[in-house]
Protein backbone atom coordinates (compact mmCIF):
# COMPACT_ATOMS: atom_id res chain seq x y z
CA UNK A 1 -38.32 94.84 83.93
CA UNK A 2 -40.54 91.98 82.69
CA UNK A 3 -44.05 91.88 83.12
CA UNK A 4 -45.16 89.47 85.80
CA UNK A 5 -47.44 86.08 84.44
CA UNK A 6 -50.93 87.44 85.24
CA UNK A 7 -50.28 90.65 83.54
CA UNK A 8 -49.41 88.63 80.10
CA UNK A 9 -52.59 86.49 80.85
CA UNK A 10 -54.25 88.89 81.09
CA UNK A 11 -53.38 91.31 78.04
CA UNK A 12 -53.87 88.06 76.07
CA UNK A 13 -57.00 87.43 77.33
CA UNK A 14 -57.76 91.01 76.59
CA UNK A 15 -56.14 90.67 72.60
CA UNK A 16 -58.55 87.52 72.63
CA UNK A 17 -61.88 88.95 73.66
CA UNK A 18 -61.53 92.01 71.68
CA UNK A 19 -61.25 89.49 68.74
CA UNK A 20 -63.88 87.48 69.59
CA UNK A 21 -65.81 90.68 70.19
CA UNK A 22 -65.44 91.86 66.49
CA UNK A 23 -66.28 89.05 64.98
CA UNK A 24 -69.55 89.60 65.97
CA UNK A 25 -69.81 93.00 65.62
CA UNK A 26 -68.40 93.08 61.96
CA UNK A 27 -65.66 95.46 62.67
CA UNK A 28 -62.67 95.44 60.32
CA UNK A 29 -58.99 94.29 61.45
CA UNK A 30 -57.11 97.67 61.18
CA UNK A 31 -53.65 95.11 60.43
CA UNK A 32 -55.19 92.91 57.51
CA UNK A 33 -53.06 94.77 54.90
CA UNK A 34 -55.21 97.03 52.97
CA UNK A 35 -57.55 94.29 51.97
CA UNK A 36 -61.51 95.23 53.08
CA UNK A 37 -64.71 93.44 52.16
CA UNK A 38 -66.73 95.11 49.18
CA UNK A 39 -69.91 97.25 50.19
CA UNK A 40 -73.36 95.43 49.69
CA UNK A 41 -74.13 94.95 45.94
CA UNK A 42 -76.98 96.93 44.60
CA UNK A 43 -80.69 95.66 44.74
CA UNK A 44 -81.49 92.83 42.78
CA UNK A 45 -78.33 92.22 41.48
CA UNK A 46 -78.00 88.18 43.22
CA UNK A 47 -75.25 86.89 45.00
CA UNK A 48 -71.41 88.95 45.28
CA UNK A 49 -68.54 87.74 43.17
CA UNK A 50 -67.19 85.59 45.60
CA UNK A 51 -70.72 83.44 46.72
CA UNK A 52 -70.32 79.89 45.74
CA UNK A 53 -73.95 79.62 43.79
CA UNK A 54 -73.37 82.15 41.33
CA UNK A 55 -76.08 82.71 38.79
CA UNK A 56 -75.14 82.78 35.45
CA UNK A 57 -77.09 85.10 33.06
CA UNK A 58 -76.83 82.56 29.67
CA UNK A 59 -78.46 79.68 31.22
CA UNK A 60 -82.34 79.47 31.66
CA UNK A 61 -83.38 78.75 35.20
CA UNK A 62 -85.45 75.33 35.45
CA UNK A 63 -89.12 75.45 36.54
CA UNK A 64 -88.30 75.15 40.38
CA UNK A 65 -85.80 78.35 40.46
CA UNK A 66 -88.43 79.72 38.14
CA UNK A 67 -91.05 79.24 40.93
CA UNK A 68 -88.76 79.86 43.40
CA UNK A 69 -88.08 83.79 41.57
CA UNK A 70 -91.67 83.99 41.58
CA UNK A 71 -92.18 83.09 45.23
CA UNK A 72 -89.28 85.77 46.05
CA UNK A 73 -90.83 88.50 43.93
CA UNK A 74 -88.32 88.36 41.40
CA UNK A 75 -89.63 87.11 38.09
């Protein structure tokens, strides 16, 4: 026995909402393979390994990030 049309529409509905749902609410996809987002990096410790403006510890910052760090509290 197939389910009728408005019983598919609305499970997918359903599947879509719930999606939408945890997108906002930061909850994890149970299917995604294993793979889950690393915790919060300690305090002070800048950006996570994957942030596109990585800080890198050789380099001097210039007199703006300097005043920026001591704006922020971290100088």
């Amino acid at each position: 026995m197939r389910p009728s049309l408005a019983l598919r529409l609305l499970r997918a509905l359903c599947r879509s909402l719930v999606a939408y749902g945890a997108s906002y609410a930061g909850v994890e996809d149970p299917e995604d393979g294993g793979r889950q987002a690393p915790g919060p990096p300690p305090a002070g410790s800048g950006p996570g390994a994957a942030h596109p403006e990585r800080v890198r510890p050789d380099v001097p910052l210039t007199p703006t990030e300097r005043a920026h760090a001591r704006e922020l509290g971290r100088s």
